[in-house]
Protein backbone atom coordinates (compact mmCIF):
# COMPACT_ATOMS: atom_id res chain seq x y z
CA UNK A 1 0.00 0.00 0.00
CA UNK A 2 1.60 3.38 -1.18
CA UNK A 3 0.64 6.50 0.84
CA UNK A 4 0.97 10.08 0.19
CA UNK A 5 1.17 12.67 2.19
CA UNK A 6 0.32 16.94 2.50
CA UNK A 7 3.40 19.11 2.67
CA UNK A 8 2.95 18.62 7.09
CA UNK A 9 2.87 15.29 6.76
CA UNK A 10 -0.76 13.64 6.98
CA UNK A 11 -1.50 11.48 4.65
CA UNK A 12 -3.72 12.84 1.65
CA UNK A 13 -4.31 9.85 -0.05
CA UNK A 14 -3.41 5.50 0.13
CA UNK A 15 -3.87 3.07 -2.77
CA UNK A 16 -1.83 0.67 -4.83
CA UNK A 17 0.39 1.94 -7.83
CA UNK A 18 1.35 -0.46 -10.95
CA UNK A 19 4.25 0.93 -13.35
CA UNK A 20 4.27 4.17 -11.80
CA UNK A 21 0.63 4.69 -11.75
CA UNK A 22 -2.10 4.13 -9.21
CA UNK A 23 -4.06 1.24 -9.86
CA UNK A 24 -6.57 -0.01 -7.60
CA UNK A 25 -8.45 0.89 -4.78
CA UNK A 26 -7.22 4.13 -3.35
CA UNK A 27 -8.57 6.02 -0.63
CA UNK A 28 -8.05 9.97 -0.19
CA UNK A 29 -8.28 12.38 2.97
CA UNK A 30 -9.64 15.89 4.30
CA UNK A 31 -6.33 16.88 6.33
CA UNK A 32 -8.72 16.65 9.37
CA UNK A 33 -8.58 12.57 8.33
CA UNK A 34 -12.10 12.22 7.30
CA UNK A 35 -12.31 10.32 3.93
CA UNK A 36 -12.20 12.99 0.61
CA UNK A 37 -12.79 10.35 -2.22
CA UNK A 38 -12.77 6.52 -2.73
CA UNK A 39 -12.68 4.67 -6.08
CA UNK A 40 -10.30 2.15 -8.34
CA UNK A 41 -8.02 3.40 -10.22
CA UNK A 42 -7.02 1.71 -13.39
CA UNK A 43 -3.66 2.23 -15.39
CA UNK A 44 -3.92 5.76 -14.13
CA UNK A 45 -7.29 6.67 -14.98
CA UNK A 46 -10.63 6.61 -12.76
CA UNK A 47 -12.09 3.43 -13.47
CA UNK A 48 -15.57 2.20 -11.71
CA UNK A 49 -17.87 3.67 -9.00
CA UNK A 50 -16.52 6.97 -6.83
CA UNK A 51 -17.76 8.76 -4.22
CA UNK A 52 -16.88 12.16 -2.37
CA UNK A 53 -17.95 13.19 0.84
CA UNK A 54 -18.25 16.83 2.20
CA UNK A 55 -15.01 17.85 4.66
CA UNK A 56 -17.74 17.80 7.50
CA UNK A 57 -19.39 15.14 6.25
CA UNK A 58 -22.45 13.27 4.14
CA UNK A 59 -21.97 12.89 0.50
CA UNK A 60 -20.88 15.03 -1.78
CA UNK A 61 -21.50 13.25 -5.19
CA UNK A 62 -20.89 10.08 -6.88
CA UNK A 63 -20.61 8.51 -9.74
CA UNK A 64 -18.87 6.04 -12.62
CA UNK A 65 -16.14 6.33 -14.81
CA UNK A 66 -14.84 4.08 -17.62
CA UNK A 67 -11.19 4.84 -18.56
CA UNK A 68 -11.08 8.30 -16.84
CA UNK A 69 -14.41 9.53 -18.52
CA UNK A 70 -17.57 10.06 -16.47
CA UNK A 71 -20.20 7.32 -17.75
CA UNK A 72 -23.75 6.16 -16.58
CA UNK A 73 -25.68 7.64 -13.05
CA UNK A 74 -24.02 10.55 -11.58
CA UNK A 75 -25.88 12.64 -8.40
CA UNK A 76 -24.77 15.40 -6.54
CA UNK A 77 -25.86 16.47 -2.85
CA UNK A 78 -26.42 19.72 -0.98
CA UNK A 79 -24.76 20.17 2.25
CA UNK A 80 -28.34 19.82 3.58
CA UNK A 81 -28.25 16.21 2.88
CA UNK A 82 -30.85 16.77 0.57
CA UNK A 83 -30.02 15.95 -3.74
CA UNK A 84 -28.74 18.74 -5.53
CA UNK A 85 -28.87 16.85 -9.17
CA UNK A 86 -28.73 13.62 -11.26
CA UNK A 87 -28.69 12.23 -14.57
CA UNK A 88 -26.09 10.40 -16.57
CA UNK A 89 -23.20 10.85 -18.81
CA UNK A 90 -21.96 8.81 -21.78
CA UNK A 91 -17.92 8.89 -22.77
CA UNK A 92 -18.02 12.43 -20.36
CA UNK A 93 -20.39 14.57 -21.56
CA UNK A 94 -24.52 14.84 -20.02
CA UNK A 95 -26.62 13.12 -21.79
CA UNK A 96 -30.52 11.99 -21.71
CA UNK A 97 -32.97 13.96 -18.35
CA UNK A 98 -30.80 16.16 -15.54
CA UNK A 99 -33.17 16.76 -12.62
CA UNK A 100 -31.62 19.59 -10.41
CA UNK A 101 -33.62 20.10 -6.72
CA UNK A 102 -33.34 22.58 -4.38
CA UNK A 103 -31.88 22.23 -0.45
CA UNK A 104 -35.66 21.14 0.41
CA UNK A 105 -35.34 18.44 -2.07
CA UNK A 106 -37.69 19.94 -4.07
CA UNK A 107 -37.44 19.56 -8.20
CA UNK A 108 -36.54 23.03 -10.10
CA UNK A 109 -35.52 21.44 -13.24
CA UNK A 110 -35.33 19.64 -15.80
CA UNK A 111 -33.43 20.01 -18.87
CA UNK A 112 -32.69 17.16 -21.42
CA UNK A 113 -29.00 17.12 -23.53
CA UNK A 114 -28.48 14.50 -26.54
């Protein structure tokens, strides 16, 4: 397991590294220690399911990539807890219905992209 570290020495992020790229799970860190991100990394690129949490905590968003391009569900949350947005993306760009909400959780739109 490699680790690296902020400039004062906590560790910022841990995962596994094959010919000089991460590869694998890796974990990274608020410098308070509370998780930043999780996800695989494969040959250097975001591969998989990811998640990122608020530096307080709950979620921040998550989402897929394939080959270090955002693909399928993706959703976003307010620091209420409450969604902020969701739809999907194909090869990194929106595509199909994005449903954006307000910090009640209440819809305030809808907009569709090819």
């Amino acid at each position: 397991m490699a680790k690296e570290h902020f400039k004062d020495g906590t560790v910022s992020g841990e995962g596994e590294y094959a010919d000089g790229e991460r590869d694998g799970p890796w974990v990274f860190y608020f410098k308070n220690g509370r998780v930043k991100a999780k996800g695989v990394y494969k040959a250097g690129r975001l591969d998989g399911e990811w998640v990122w949490y608020r530096e307080g905590g709950g979620l921040l968003q998550q989402g897929s990539f394939v080959q270090g391009l955002q693909e399928g569900t993706w959703r976003r949350w307010h620091d209420t807890g409450n969604l902020l947005d969701e739809g999907s993306y194909h090869h990194g760009k929106k595509t199909g219905e994005w449903i954006a909400y307000d910090k009640n959780g209440a819809e305030t739109k809808r907009r569709s992209h090819p």
